[in-house]
Protein backbone atom coordinates (compact mmCIF):
# COMPACT_ATOMS: atom_id res chain seq x y z
CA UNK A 1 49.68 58.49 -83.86
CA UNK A 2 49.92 54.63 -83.32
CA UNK A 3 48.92 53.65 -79.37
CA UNK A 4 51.45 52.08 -77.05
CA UNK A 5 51.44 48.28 -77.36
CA UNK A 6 50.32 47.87 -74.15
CA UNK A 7 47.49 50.22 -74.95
CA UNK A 8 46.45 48.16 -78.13
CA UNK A 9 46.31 44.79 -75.91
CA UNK A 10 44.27 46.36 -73.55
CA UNK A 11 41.67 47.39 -75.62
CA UNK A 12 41.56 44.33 -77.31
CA UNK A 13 40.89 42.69 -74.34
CA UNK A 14 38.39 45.13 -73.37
CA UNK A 15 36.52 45.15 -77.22
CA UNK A 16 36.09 40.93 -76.35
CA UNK A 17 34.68 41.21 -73.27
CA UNK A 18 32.46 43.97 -74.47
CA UNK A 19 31.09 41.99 -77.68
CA UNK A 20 30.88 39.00 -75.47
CA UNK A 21 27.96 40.87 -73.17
CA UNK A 22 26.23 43.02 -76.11
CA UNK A 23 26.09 39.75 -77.77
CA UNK A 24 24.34 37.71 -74.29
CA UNK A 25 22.18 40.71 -74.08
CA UNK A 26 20.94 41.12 -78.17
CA UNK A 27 20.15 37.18 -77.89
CA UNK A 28 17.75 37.93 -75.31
CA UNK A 29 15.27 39.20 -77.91
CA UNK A 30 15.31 35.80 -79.13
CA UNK A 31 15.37 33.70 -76.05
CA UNK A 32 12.33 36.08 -74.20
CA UNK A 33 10.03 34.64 -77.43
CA UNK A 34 11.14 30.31 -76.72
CA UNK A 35 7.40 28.87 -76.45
CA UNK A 36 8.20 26.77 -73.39
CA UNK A 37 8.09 28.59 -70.26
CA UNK A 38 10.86 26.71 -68.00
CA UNK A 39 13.38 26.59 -71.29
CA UNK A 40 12.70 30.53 -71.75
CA UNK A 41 13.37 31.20 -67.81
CA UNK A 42 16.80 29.25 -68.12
CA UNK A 43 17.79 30.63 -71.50
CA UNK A 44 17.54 33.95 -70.01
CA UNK A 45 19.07 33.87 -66.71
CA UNK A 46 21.64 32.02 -68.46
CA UNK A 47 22.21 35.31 -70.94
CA UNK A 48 21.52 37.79 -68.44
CA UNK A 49 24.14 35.92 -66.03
CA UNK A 50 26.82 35.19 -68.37
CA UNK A 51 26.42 39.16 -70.52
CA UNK A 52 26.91 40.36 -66.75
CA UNK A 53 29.39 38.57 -65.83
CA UNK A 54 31.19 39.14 -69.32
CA UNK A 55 30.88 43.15 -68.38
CA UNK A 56 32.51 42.82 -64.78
CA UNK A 57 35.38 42.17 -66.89
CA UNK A 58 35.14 44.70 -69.08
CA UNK A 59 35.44 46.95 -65.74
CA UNK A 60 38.10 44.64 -64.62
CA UNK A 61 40.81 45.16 -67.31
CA UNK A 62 40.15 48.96 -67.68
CA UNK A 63 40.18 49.60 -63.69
CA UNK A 64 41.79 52.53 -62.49
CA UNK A 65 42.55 51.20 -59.03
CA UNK A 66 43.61 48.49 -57.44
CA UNK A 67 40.29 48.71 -54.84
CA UNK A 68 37.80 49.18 -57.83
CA UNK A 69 39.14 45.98 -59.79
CA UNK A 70 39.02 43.62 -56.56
CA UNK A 71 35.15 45.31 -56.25
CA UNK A 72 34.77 44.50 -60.14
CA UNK A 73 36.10 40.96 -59.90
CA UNK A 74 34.04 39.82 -56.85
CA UNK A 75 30.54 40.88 -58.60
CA UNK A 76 31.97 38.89 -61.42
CA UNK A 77 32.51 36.12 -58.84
CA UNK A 78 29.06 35.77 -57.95
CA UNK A 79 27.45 36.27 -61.35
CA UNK A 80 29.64 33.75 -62.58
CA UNK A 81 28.30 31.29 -59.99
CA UNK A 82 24.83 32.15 -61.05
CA UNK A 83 25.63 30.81 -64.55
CA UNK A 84 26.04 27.75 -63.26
CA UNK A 85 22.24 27.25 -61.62
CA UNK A 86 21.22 28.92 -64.56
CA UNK A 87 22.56 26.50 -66.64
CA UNK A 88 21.24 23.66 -65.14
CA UNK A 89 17.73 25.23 -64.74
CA UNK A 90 18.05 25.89 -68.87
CA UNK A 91 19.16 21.85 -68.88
CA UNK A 92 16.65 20.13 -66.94
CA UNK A 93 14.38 22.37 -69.11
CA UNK A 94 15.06 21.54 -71.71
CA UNK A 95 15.18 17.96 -71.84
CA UNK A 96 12.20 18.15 -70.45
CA UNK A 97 13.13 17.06 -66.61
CA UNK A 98 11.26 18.13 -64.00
CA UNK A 99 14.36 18.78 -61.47
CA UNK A 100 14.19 23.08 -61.83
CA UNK A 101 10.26 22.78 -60.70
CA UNK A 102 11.25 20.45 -57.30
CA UNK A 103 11.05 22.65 -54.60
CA UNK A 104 14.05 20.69 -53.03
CA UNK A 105 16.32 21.05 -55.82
CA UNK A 106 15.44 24.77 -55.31
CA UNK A 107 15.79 25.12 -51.87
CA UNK A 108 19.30 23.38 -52.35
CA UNK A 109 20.37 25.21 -55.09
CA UNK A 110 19.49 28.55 -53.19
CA UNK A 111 21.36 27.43 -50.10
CA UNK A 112 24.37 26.43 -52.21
CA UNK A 113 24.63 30.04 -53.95
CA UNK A 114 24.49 31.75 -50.45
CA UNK A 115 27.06 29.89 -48.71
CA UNK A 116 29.36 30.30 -51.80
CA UNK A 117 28.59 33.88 -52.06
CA UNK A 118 29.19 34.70 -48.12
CA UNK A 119 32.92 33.28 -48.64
CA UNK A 120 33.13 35.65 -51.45
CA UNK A 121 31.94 38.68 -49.93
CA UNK A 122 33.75 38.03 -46.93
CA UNK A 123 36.93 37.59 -48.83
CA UNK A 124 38.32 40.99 -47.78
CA UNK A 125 37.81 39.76 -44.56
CA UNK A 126 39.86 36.25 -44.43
CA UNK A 127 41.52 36.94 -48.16
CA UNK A 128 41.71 33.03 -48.48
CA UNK A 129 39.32 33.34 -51.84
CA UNK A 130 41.63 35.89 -53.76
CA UNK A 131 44.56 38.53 -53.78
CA UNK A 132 44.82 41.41 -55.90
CA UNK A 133 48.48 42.78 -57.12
CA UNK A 134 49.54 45.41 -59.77
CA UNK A 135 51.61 44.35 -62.68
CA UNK A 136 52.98 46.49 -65.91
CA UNK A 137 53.16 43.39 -68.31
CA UNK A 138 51.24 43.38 -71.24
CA UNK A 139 49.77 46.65 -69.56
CA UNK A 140 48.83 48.43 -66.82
CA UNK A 141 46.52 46.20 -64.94
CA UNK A 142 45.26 44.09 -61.92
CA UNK A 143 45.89 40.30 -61.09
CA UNK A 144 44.02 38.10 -59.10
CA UNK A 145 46.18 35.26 -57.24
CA UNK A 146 43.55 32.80 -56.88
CA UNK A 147 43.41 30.89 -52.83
CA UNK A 148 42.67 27.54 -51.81
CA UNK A 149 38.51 28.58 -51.55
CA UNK A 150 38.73 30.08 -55.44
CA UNK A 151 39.19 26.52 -56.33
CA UNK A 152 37.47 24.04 -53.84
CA UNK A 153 34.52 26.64 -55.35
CA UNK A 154 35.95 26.11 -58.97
CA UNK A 155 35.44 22.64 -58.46
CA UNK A 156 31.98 22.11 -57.28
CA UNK A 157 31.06 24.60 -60.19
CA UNK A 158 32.47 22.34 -63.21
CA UNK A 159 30.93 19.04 -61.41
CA UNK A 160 27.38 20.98 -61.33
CA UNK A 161 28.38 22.51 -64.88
CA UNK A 162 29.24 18.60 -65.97
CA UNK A 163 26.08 17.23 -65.04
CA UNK A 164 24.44 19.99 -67.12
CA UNK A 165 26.19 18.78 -69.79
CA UNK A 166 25.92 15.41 -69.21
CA UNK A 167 22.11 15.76 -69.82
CA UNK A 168 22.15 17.32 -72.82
CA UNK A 169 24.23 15.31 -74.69
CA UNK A 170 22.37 12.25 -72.77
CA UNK A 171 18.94 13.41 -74.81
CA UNK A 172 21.08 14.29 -77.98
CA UNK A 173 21.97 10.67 -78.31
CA UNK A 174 18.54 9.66 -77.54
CA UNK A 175 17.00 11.85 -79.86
CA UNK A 176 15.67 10.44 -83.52
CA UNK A 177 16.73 13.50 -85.34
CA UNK A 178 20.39 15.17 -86.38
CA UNK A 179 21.57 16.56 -83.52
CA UNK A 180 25.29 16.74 -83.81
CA UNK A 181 25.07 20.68 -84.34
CA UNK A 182 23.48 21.11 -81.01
CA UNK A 183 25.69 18.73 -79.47
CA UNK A 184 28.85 20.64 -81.36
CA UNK A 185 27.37 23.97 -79.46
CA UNK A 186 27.19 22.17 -75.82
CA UNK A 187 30.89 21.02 -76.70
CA UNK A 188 32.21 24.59 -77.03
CA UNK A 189 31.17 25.55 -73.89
CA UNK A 190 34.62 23.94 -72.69
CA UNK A 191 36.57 25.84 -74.98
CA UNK A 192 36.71 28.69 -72.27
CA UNK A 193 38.59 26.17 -70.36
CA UNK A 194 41.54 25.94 -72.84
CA UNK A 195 41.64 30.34 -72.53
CA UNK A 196 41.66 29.40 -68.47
CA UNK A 197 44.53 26.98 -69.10
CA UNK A 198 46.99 29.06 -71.55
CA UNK A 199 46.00 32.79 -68.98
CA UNK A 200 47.37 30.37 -66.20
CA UNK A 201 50.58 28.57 -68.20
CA UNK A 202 51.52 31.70 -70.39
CA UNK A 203 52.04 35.38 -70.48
CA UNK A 204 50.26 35.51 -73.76
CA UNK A 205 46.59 35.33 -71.81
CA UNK A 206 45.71 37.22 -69.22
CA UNK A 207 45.18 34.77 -66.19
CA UNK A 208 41.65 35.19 -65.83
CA UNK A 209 38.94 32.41 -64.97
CA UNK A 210 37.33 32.11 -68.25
CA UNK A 211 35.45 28.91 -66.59
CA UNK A 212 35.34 26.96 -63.90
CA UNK A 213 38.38 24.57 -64.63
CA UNK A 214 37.95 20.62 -62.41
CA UNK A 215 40.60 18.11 -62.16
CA UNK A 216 38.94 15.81 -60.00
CA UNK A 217 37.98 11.90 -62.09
CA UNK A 218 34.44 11.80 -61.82
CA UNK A 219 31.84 8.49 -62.10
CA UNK A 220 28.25 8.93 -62.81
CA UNK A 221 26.15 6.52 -62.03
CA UNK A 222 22.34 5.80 -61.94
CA UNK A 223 20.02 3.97 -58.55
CA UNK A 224 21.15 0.98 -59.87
CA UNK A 225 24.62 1.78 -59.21
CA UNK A 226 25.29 1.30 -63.17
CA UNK A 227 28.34 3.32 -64.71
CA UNK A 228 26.39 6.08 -66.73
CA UNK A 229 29.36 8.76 -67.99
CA UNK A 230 32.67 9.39 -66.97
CA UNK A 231 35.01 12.03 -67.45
CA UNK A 232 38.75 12.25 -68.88
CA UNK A 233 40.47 12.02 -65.39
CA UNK A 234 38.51 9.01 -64.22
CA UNK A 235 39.63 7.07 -67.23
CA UNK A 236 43.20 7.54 -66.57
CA UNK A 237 42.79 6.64 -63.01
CA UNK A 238 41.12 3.63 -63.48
CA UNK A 239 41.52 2.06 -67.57
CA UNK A 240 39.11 -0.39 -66.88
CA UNK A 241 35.94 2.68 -67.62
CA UNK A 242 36.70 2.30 -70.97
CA UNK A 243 33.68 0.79 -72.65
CA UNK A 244 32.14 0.09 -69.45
CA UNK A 245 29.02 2.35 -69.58
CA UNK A 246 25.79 0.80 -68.71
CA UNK A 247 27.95 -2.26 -66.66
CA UNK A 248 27.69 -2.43 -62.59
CA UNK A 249 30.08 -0.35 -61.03
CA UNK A 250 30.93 -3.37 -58.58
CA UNK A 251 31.70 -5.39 -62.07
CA UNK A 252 34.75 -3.93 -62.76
CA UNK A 253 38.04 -4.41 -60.74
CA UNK A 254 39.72 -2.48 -58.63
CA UNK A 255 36.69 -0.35 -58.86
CA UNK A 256 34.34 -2.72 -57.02
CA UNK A 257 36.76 -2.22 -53.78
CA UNK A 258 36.08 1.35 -53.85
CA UNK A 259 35.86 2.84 -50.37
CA UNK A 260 33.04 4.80 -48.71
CA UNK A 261 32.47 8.27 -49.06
CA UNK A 262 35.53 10.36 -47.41
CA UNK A 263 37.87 7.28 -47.51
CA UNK A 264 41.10 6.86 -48.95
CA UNK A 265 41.79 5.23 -52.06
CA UNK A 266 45.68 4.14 -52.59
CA UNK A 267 46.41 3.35 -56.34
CA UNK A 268 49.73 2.02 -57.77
CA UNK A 269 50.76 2.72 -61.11
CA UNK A 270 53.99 2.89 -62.07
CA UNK A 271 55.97 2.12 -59.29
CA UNK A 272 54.53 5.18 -57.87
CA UNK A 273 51.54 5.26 -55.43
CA UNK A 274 48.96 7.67 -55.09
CA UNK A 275 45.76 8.38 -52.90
CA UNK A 276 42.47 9.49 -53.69
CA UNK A 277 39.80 11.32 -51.64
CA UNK A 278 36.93 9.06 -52.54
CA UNK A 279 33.57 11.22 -52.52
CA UNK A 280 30.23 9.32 -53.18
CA UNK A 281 27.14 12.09 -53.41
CA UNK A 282 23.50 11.75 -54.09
CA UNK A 283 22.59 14.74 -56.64
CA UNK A 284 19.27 13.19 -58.33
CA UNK A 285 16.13 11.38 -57.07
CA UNK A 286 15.33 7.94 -57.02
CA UNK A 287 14.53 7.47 -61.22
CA UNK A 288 16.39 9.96 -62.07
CA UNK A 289 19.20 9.22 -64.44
CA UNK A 290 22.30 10.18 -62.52
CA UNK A 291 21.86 9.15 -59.23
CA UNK A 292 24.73 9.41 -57.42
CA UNK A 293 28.20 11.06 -58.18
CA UNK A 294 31.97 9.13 -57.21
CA UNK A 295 34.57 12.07 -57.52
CA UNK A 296 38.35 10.98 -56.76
CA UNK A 297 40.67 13.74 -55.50
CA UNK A 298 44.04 13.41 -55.42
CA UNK A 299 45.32 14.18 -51.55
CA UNK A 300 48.36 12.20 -52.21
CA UNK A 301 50.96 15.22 -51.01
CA UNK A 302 48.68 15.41 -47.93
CA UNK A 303 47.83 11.51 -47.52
CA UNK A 304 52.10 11.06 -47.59
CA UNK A 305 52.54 13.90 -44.87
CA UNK A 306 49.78 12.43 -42.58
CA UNK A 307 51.27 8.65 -42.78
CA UNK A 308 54.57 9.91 -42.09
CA UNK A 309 53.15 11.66 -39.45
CA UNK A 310 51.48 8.25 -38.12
CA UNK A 311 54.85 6.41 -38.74
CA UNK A 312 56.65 9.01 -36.76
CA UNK A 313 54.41 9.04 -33.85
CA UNK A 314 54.17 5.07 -33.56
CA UNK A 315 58.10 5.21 -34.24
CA UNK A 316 58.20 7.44 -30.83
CA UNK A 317 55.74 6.05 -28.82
CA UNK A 318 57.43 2.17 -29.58
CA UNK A 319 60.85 3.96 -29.09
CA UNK A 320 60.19 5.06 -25.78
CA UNK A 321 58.85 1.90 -24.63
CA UNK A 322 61.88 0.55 -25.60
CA UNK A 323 63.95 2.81 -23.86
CA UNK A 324 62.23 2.40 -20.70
CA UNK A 325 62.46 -1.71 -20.70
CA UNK A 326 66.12 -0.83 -21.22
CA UNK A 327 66.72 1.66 -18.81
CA UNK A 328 64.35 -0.15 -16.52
CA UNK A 329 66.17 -3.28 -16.83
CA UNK A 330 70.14 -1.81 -16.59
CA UNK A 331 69.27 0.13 -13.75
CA UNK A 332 67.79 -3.03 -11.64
CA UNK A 333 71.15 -4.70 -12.88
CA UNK A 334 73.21 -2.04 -11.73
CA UNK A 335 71.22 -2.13 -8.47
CA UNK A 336 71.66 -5.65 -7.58
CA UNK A 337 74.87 -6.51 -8.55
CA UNK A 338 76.17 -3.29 -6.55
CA UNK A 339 74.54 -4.68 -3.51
CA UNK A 340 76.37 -7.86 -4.47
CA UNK A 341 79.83 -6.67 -4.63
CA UNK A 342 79.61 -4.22 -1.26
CA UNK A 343 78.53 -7.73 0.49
CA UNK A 344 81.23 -9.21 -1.22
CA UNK A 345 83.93 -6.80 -0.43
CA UNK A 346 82.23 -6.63 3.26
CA UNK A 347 82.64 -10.59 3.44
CA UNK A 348 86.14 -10.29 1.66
CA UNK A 349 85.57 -12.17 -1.11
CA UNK A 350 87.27 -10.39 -4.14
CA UNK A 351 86.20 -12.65 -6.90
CA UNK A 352 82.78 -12.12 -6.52
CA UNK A 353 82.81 -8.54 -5.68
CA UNK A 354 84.91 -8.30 -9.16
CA UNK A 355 81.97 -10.58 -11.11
CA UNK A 356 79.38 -8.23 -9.90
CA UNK A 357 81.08 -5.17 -10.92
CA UNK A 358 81.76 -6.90 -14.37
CA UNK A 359 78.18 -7.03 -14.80
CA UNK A 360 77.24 -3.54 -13.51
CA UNK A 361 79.65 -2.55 -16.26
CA UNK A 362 78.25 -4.63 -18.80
CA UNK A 363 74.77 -2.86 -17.67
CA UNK A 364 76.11 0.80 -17.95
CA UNK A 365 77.13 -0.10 -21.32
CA UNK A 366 73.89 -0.92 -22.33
CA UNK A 367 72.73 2.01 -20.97
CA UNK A 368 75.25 4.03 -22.92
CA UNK A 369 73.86 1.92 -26.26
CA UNK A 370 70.19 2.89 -25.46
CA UNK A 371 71.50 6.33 -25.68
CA UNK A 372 73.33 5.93 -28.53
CA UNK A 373 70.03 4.87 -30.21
CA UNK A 374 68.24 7.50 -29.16
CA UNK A 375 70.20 9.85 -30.92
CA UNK A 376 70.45 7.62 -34.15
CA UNK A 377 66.49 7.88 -34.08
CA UNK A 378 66.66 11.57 -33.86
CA UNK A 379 69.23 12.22 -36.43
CA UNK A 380 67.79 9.42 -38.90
CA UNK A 381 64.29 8.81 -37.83
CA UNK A 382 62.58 10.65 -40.44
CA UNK A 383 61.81 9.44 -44.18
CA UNK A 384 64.51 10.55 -46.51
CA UNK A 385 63.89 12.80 -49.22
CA UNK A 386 66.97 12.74 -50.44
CA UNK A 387 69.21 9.51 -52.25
CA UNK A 388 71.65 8.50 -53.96
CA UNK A 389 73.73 4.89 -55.82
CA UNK A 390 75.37 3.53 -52.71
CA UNK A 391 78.06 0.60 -53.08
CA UNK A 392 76.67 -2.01 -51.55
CA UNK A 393 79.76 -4.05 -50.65
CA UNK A 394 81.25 -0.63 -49.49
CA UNK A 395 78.80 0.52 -47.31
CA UNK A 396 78.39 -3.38 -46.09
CA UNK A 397 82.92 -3.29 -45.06
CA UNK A 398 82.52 0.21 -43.50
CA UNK A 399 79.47 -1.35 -41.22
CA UNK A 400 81.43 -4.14 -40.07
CA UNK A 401 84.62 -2.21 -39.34
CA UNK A 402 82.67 0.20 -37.10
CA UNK A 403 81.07 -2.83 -35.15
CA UNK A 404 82.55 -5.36 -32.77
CA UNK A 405 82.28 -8.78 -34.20
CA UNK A 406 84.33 -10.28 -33.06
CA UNK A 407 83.97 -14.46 -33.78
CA UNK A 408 81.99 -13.97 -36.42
CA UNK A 409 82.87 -14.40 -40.32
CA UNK A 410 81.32 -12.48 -42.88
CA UNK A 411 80.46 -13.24 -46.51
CA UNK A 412 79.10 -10.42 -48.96
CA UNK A 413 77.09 -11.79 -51.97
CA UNK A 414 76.45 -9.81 -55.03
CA UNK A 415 78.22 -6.20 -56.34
CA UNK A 416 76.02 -3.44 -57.00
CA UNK A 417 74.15 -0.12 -55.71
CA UNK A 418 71.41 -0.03 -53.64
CA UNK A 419 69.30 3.79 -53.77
CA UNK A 420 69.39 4.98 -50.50
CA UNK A 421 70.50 7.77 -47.97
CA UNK A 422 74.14 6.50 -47.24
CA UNK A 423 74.86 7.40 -43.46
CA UNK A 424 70.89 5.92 -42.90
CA UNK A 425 71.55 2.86 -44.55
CA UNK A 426 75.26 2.21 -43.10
CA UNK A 427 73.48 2.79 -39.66
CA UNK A 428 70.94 -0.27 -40.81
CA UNK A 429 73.73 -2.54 -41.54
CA UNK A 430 75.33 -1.48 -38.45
CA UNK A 431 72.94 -2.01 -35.95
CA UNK A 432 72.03 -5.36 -38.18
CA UNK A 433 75.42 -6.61 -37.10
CA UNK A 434 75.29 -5.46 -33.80
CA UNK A 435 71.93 -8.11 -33.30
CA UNK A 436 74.09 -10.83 -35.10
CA UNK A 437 76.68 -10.53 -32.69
CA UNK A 438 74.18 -11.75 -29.99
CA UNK A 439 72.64 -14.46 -31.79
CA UNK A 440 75.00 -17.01 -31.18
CA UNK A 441 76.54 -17.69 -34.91
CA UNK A 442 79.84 -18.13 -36.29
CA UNK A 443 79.07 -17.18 -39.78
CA UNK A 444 77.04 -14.20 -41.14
CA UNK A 445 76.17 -13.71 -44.73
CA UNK A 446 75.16 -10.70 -46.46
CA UNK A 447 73.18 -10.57 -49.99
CA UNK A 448 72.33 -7.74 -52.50
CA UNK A 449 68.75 -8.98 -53.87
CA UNK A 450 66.98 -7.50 -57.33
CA UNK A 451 64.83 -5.41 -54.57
CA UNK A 452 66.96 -5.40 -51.50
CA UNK A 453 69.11 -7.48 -49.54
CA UNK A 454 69.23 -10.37 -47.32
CA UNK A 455 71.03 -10.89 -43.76
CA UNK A 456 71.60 -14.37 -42.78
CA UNK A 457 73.67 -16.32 -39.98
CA UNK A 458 74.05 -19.68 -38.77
CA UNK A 459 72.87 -19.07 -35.16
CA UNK A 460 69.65 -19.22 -33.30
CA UNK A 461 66.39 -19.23 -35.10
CA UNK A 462 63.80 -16.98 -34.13
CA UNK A 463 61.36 -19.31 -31.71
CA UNK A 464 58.20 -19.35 -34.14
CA UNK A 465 55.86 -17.26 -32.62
CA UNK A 466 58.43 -14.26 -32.01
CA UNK A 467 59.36 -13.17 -35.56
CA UNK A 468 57.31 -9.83 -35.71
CA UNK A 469 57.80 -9.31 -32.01
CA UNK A 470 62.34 -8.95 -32.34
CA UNK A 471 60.95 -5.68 -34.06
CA UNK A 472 59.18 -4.29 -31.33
CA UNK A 473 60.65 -1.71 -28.93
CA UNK A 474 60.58 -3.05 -25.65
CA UNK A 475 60.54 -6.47 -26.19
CA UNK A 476 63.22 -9.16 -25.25
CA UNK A 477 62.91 -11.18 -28.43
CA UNK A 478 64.80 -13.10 -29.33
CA UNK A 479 67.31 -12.01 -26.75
CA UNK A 480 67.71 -9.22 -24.54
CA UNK A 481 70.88 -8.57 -24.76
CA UNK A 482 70.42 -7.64 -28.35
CA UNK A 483 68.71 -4.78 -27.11
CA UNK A 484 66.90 -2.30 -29.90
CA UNK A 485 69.07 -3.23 -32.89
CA UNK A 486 66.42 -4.84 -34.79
CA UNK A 487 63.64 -2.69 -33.98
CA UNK A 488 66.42 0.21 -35.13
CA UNK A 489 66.78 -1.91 -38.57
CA UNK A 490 63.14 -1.56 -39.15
CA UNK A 491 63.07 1.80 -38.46
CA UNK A 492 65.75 2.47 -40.33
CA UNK A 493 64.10 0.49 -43.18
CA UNK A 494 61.13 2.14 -42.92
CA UNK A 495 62.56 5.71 -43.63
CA UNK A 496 63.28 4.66 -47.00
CA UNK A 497 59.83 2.83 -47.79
CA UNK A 498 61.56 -0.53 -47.13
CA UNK A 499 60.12 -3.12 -45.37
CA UNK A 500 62.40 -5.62 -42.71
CA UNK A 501 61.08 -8.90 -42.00
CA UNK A 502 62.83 -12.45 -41.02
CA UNK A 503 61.74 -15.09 -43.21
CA UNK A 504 59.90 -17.95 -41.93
CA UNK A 505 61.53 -20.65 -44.05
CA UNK A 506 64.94 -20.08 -43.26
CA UNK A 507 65.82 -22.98 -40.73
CA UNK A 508 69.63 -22.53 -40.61
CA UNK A 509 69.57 -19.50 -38.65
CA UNK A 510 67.90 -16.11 -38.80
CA UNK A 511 67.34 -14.29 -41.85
CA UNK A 512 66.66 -10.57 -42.23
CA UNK A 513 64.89 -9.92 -45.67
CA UNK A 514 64.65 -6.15 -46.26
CA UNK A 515 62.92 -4.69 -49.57
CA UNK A 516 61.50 -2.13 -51.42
């Protein structure tokens, strides 16, 4: 009677797990008879760690419950780590290094494993390492949802694989002899990697971790700070690798303006910009070969949260200045002038008590602006994820109906879209009129630009020494009654990745570039 489908998959996954270990553990014969001592150690560990680890799995796929495949898979989990110190032990062995006999490197290495292994076995204490679920498809069987540790630990175990690796194929091309077989053996030991890839993509594999899988671009390079490998990821992030082994690492732009170890690296390509955890580590002594290690992580998601973050707070803490000047400076208005027109009426003079309370009105009104902009800041403050083809002559007529500008002509240059968040970019042009209104022009222009737009009237330049301050919350510049309309363009740039500036050579007036 034929088996269930299911039933045929499973044992098929079982019968190459199975061969994998009997096979680690026949070639042990072989290895245990290597002449060198240090290459038969490795070569061993290496077969004892990986046959092991090969049978954990074996017990993984055929476990009967859920508890006994999460015990299973954890053993696995730290046998599989071993493979990687035995590996490198076999490597420096090998090649005939001396790093497996330094008592440092030992000590190290030792330390490493334990720390590694006490987040593993305390797993089913924080469960930030793994998950275990049940699933029917192929079969009957566990799944592990890999955590945030599984892969910072995944990570440091293909850097320490690479640089096993690395120093194989380093002697290979050194060697005199034909050594492209051996060399065509160290390359398979990434295949496991493409099984890792397709388990985690499709349904066809089961999603196990065949090998430790890194994404990080990695630079090798010796004491002399000389470029000595590279890997795939490295060469996409930075072209200029190509070809460059054996050249100074401070040769070769943008690479020389690398930061220091946990800095962040911003790189453009694209139009788009990403950042890079920049990580510079010592892993070999003095003469040794590979010296040092620069690995480049992309944090961008995080790097983007934690500047908007930055903007947002500065955008606050300027905001409130801003409100307090203004608040601070209506209320001494309203003050005064009140005293002003009781004396007034006191002394019977109408006129003046009816100036004063002109001006306390005026005041309140500012008052009532300030908290107008507060709540523009609160509804619109943050960047927007979302946007869309605005009109630009449109969204320019709708701003100047909804402001009082009264005296003032206006001239709209260009047809076109601009990308944006409409009711954040209407409030821009708003409160960009609103300024203009108090700068003492008769004519304002408006201008869609091949990366923005332009502002421009024919009223009082900016005194030369005040351009970046009319931005700041708080500030009178260039006029206080203009109050936070500027600083509001800015920040209403800003939330689109724009930047607002008044250009310095524009002597008819004042000019407000913005562009992104």
């Amino acid at each position: 009677m034929a088996l269930p489908i299911g039933s045929i998959t499973a044992v098929g996954y079982t019968a190459v797990f199975a061969t994998a270990a009997i096979a680690c553990f026949v070639s042990l014969y072989r290895a245990r008879r290597i002449d060198d001592t240090g290459t038969r150690r490795g070569l061993v560990a290496l077969l004892v760690t990986c046959g092991s680890w090969a049978a954990t799995q074996v017990g993984f796929v055929a476990a009967p419950t859920e508890r006994f495949a999460a015990g299973v898979y954890l053993i696995g989990l730290l046998l599989g780590f071993a493979t990687v110190f035995a590996w490198l032990y076999f490597a420096s062995a090998y090649t005939g290094r001396s790093y497996h006999r330094e008592p440092i490197y030992r000590r190290l290495g030792l330390g490493l494993y334990g720390l590694v292994a006490a987040v593993k076995l305390t797993n089913p204490i924080h469960h930030r390492y793994f998950t275990t679920a049940f699933v029917a498809e192929p079969f009957p069987h566990i799944v592990v949802q890999q955590g945030n540790l599984h892969w910072i630990a995944t990570g440091l175990s293909y850097v320490l694989a690479g640089i096993g690796i690395f120093i194989l194929l380093e002697r290979f091309a050194e060697a005199d002899y034909d050594t492209r077989v051996l060399a065509l053996l160290v390359g398979l030991t990434g295949l496991p990697v493409v099984f890792s890839v397709v388990g985690y993509v499709s349904p066809r594999l089961l999603d196990f971790s065949y090998a430790p899988l890194g994404v990080a671009a990695v630079v090798f390079l010796d004491a002399a700070e000389r470029i000595r490998d590279h890997n795939r990821a490295a060469r996409d992030l930075f072209p200029e690798l190509v070809g460059a082994v054996g050249d100074p690492i401070d040769s070769l732009a943008p690479i020389d303006s690398v930061p220091g170890s946990e800095e962040v690296l911003e790189r453009t390509d694209g139009g788009e910009t990403r950042y890079y955890l920049v990580d510079d580590r010592m892993v070999g002594p003095e003469a040794a070969d590979i010296r040092h290690v620069l690995a480049f992580t992309d944090v961008t998601a995080i790097e983007r949260q934690r500047r908007e973050l930055e903007r947002h707070n500065d955008q606050l803490e300027g905001f409130a200045v801003g409100v307090r000047h203004e608040l601070r400076n209506a209320l001494t208005v309203v003050g005064g002038y009140t005293d002003w027109a009781s004396e007034a009426l006191d002394d019977g003079d109408v006129a003046d008590a009816r100036e004063a309370l002109d001006t306390v009105s005026g005041a309140t009104d500012r008052m009532s602006t300030t908290v107008d902009d507060l709540a523009t800041l609160a509804q619109y403050g943050r960047t927007t994820e979302g946007t869309e083809p605005i009109d630009f002559r449109e969204t320019v007529t709708a701003a100047w109906a909804a402001t009082g500008t009264s005296g003032l002509e206006l001239a709209i240059e260009g047809e076109g879209t601009i990308e944006a968040n409409g009711p954040r970019l209407r409030k821009l042009f708003e409160n960009a009129l609103e300024f203009y209104t108090h700068n003492g022009g008769s004519k304002l222009t408006v201008s869609l630009r091949e990366d923005g737009f332009a502002i421009s009237d024919d009223g009082q330049p900016p005194p030369p020494d005040a351009a970046e301050r009319c931005f700041d919350y708080g500030d009178a510049a260039p006029a206080t009654s203009a109050g936070m309309a500027l600083p509001n363009v800015r920040t209403l740039a800003r939330v689109h990745g724009w930047s607002a500036t008044i250009d310095p050579e524009y002597a008819d007036g004042l000019r407000i570039v913005v562009a992104g």
